[in-house]
N, C-alpha and C. Protein backbone atom coordinates (compact mmCIF):
# COMPACT_ATOMS: atom_id res chain seq x y z
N UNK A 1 104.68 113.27 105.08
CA UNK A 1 104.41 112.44 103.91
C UNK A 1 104.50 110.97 104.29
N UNK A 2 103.59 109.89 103.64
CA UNK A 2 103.53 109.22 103.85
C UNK A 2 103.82 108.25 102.58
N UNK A 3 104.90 107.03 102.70
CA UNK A 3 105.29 106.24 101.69
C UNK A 3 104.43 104.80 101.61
N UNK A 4 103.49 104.55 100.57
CA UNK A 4 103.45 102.92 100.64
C UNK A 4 103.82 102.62 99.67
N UNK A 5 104.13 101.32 99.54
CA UNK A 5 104.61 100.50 98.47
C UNK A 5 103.31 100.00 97.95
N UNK A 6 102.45 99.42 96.68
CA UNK A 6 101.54 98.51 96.55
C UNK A 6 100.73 98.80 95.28
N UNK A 7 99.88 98.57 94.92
CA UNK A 7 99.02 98.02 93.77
C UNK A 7 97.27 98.73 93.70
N UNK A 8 97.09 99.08 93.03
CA UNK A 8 95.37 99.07 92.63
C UNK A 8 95.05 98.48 91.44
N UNK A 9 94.09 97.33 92.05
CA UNK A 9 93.56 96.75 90.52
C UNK A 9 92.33 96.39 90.17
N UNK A 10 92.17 96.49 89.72
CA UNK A 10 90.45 96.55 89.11
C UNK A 10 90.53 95.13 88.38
N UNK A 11 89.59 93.87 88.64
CA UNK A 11 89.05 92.52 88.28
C UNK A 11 87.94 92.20 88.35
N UNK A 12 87.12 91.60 87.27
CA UNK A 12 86.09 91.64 87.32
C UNK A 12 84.94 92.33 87.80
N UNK A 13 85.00 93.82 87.50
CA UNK A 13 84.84 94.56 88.59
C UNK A 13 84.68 94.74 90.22
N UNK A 14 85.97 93.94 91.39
CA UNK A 14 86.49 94.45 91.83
C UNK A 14 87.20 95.49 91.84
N UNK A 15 87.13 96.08 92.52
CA UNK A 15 88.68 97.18 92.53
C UNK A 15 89.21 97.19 93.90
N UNK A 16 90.86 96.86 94.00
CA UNK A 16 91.47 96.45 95.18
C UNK A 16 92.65 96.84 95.44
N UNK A 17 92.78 97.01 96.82
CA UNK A 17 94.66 97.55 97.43
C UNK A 17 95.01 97.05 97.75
N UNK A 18 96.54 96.44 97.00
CA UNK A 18 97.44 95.44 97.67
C UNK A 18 98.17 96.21 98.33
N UNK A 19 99.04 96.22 99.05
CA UNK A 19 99.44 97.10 100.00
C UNK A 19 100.91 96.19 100.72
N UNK A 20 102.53 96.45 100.16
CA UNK A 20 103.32 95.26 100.96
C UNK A 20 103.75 95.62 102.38
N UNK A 21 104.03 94.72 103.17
CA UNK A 21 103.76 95.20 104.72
C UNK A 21 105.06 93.89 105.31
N UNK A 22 105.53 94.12 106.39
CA UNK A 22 106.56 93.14 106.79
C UNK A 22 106.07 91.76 106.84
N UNK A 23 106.51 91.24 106.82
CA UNK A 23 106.31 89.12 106.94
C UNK A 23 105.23 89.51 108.30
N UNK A 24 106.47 89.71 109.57
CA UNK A 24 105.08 89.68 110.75
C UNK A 24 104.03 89.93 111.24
N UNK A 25 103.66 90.84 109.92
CA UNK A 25 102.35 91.30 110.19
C UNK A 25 101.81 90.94 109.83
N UNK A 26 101.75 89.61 108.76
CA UNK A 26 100.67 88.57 108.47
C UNK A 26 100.71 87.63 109.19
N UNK A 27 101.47 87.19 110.60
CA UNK A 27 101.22 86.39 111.63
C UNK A 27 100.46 86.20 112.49
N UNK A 28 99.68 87.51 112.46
CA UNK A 28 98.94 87.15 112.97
C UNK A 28 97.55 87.95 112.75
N UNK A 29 96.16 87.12 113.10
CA UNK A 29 95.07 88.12 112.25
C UNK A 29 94.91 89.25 112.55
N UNK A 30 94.89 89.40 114.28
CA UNK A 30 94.58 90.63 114.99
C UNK A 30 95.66 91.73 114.13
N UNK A 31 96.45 91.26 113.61
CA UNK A 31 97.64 92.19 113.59
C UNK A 31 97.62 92.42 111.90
N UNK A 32 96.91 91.99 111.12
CA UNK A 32 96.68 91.58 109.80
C UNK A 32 95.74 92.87 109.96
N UNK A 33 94.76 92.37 110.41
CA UNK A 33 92.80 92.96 110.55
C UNK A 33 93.25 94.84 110.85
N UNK A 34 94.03 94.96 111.94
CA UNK A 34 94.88 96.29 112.03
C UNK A 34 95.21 96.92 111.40
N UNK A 35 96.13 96.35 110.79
CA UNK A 35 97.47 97.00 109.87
C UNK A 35 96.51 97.26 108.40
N UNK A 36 95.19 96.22 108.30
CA UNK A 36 94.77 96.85 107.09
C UNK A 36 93.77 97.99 106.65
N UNK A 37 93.00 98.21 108.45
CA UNK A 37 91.80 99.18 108.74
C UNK A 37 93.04 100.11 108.72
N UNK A 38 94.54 100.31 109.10
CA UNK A 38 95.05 101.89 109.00
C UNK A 38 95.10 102.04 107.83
N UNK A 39 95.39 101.30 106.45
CA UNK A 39 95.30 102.00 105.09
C UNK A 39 93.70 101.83 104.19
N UNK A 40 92.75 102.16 105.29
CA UNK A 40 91.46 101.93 104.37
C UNK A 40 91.33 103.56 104.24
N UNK A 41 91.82 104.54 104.90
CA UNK A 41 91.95 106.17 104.33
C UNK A 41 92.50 106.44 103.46
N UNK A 42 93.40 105.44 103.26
CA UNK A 42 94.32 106.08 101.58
C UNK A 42 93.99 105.04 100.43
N UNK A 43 92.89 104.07 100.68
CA UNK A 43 92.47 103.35 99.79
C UNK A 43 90.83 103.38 100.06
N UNK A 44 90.22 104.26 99.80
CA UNK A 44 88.23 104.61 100.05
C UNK A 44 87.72 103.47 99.75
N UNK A 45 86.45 102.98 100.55
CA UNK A 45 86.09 101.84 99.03
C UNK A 45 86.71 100.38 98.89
N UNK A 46 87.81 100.54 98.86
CA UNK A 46 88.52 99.30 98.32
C UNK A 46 88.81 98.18 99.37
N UNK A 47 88.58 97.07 98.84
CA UNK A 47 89.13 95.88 99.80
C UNK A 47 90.46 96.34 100.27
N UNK A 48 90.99 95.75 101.15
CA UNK A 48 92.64 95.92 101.37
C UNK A 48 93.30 94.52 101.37
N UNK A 49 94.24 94.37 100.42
CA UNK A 49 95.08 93.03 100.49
C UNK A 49 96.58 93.17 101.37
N UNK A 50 97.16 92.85 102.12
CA UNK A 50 98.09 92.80 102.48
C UNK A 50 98.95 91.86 101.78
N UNK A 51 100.26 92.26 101.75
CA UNK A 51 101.42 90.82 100.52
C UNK A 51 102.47 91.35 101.59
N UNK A 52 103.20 90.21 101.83
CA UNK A 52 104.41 90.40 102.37
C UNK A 52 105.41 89.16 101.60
N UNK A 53 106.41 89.36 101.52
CA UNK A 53 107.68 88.10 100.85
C UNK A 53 108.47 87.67 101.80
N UNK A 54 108.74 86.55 101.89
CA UNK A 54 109.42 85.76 102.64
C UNK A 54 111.31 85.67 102.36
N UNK A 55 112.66 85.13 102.56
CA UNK A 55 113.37 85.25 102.96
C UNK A 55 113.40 84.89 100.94
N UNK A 56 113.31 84.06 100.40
CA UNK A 56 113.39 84.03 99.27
C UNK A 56 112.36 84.92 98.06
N UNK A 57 111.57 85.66 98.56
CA UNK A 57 111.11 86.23 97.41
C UNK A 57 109.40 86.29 97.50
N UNK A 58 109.41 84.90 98.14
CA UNK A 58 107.93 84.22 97.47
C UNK A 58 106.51 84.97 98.51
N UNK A 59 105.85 85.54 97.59
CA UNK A 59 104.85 86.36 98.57
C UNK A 59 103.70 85.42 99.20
N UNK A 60 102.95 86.34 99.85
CA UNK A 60 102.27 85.46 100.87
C UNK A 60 100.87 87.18 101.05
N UNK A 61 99.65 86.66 100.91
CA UNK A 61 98.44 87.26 100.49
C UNK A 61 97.74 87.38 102.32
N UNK A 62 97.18 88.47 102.74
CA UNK A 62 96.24 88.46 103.85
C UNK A 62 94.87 89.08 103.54
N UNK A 63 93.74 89.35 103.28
CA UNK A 63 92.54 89.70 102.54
C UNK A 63 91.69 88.41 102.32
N UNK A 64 90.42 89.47 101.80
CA UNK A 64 89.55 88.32 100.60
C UNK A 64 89.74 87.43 100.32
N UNK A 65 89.44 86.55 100.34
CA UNK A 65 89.42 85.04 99.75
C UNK A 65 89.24 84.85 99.11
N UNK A 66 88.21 85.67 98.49
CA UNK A 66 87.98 85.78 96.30
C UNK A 66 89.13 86.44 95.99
N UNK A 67 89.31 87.44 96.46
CA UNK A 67 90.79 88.48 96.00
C UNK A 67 92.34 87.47 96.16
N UNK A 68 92.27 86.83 97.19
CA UNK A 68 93.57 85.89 97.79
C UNK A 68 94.01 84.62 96.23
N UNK A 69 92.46 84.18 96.33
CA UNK A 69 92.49 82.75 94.89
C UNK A 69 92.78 83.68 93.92
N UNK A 70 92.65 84.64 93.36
CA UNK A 70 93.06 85.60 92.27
C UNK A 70 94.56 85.75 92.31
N UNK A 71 94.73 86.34 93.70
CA UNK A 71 95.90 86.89 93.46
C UNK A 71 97.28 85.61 93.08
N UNK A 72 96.87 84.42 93.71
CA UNK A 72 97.65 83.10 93.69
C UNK A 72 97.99 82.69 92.58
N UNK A 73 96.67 83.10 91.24
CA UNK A 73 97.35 82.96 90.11
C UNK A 73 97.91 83.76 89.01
N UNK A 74 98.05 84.96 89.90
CA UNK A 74 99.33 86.17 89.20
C UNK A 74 100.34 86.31 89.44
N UNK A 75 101.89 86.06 88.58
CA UNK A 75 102.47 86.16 88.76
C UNK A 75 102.78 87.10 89.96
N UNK A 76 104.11 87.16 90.45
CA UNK A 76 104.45 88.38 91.41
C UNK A 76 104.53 89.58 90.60
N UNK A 77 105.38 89.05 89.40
CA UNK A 77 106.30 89.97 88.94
C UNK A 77 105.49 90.92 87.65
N UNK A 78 104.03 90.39 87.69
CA UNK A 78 103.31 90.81 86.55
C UNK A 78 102.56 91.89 87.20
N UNK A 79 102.14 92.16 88.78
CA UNK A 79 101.44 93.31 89.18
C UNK A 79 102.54 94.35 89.14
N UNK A 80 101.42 95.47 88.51
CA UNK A 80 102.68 97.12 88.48
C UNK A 80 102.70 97.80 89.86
N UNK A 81 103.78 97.26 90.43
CA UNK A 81 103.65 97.81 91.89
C UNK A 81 104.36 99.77 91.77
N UNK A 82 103.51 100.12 92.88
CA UNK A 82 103.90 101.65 92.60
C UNK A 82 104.05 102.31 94.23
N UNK A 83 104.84 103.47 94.22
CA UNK A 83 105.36 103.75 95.75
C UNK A 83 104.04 104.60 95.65
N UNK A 84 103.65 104.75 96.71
CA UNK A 84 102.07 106.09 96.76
C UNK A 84 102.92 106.80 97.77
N UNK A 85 102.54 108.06 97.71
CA UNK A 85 103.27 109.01 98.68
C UNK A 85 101.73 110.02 98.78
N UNK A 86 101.20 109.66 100.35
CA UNK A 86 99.87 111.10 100.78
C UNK A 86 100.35 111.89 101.89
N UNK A 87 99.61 112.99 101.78
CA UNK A 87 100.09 114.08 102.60
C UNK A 87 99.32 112.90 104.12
N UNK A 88 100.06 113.90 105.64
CA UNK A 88 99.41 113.36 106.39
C UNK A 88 98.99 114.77 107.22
């Protein structure tokens, strides 16, 4: 079984996977671009956003750039984040 933490949301008809992932793996792109082609099987279809939070809280977006300016002006605390659990 497999645990993620993260989000599906449908905007303007987008529909998208936020997906939270450690701080260091938005350091870097190669490692961004990676980490987000392994959850494009448990998200078909969908863009993939990566969010990771920093030592105080405050998140930090890797994806889309239409999806990224979106996400900047949603609260944190207003997306319904949900654990996904898929067979592997």
């Amino acid at each position: 079984m497999e645990k993620i933490q993260g989000a599906v949301i449908k905007e303007r008809g987008v529909k998208f996977a936020i997906v939270i992932v450690k701080p260091h793996l938005l350091l870097s792109q190669t490692d961004s671009q990676t980490t987000a082609q392994a959850f494009e099987p448990y998200f078909p279809a969908m863009p993939i956003v990566l969010m990771a939070q920093d030592a105080l809280g405050k998140p930090s977006y890797w994806g889309r750039k239409d999806i990224i300016r979106f996400l900047s002006k949603v609260p944190f605390e207003k997306i319904q984040w949900v654990e996904y659990t898929f067979d592997m």
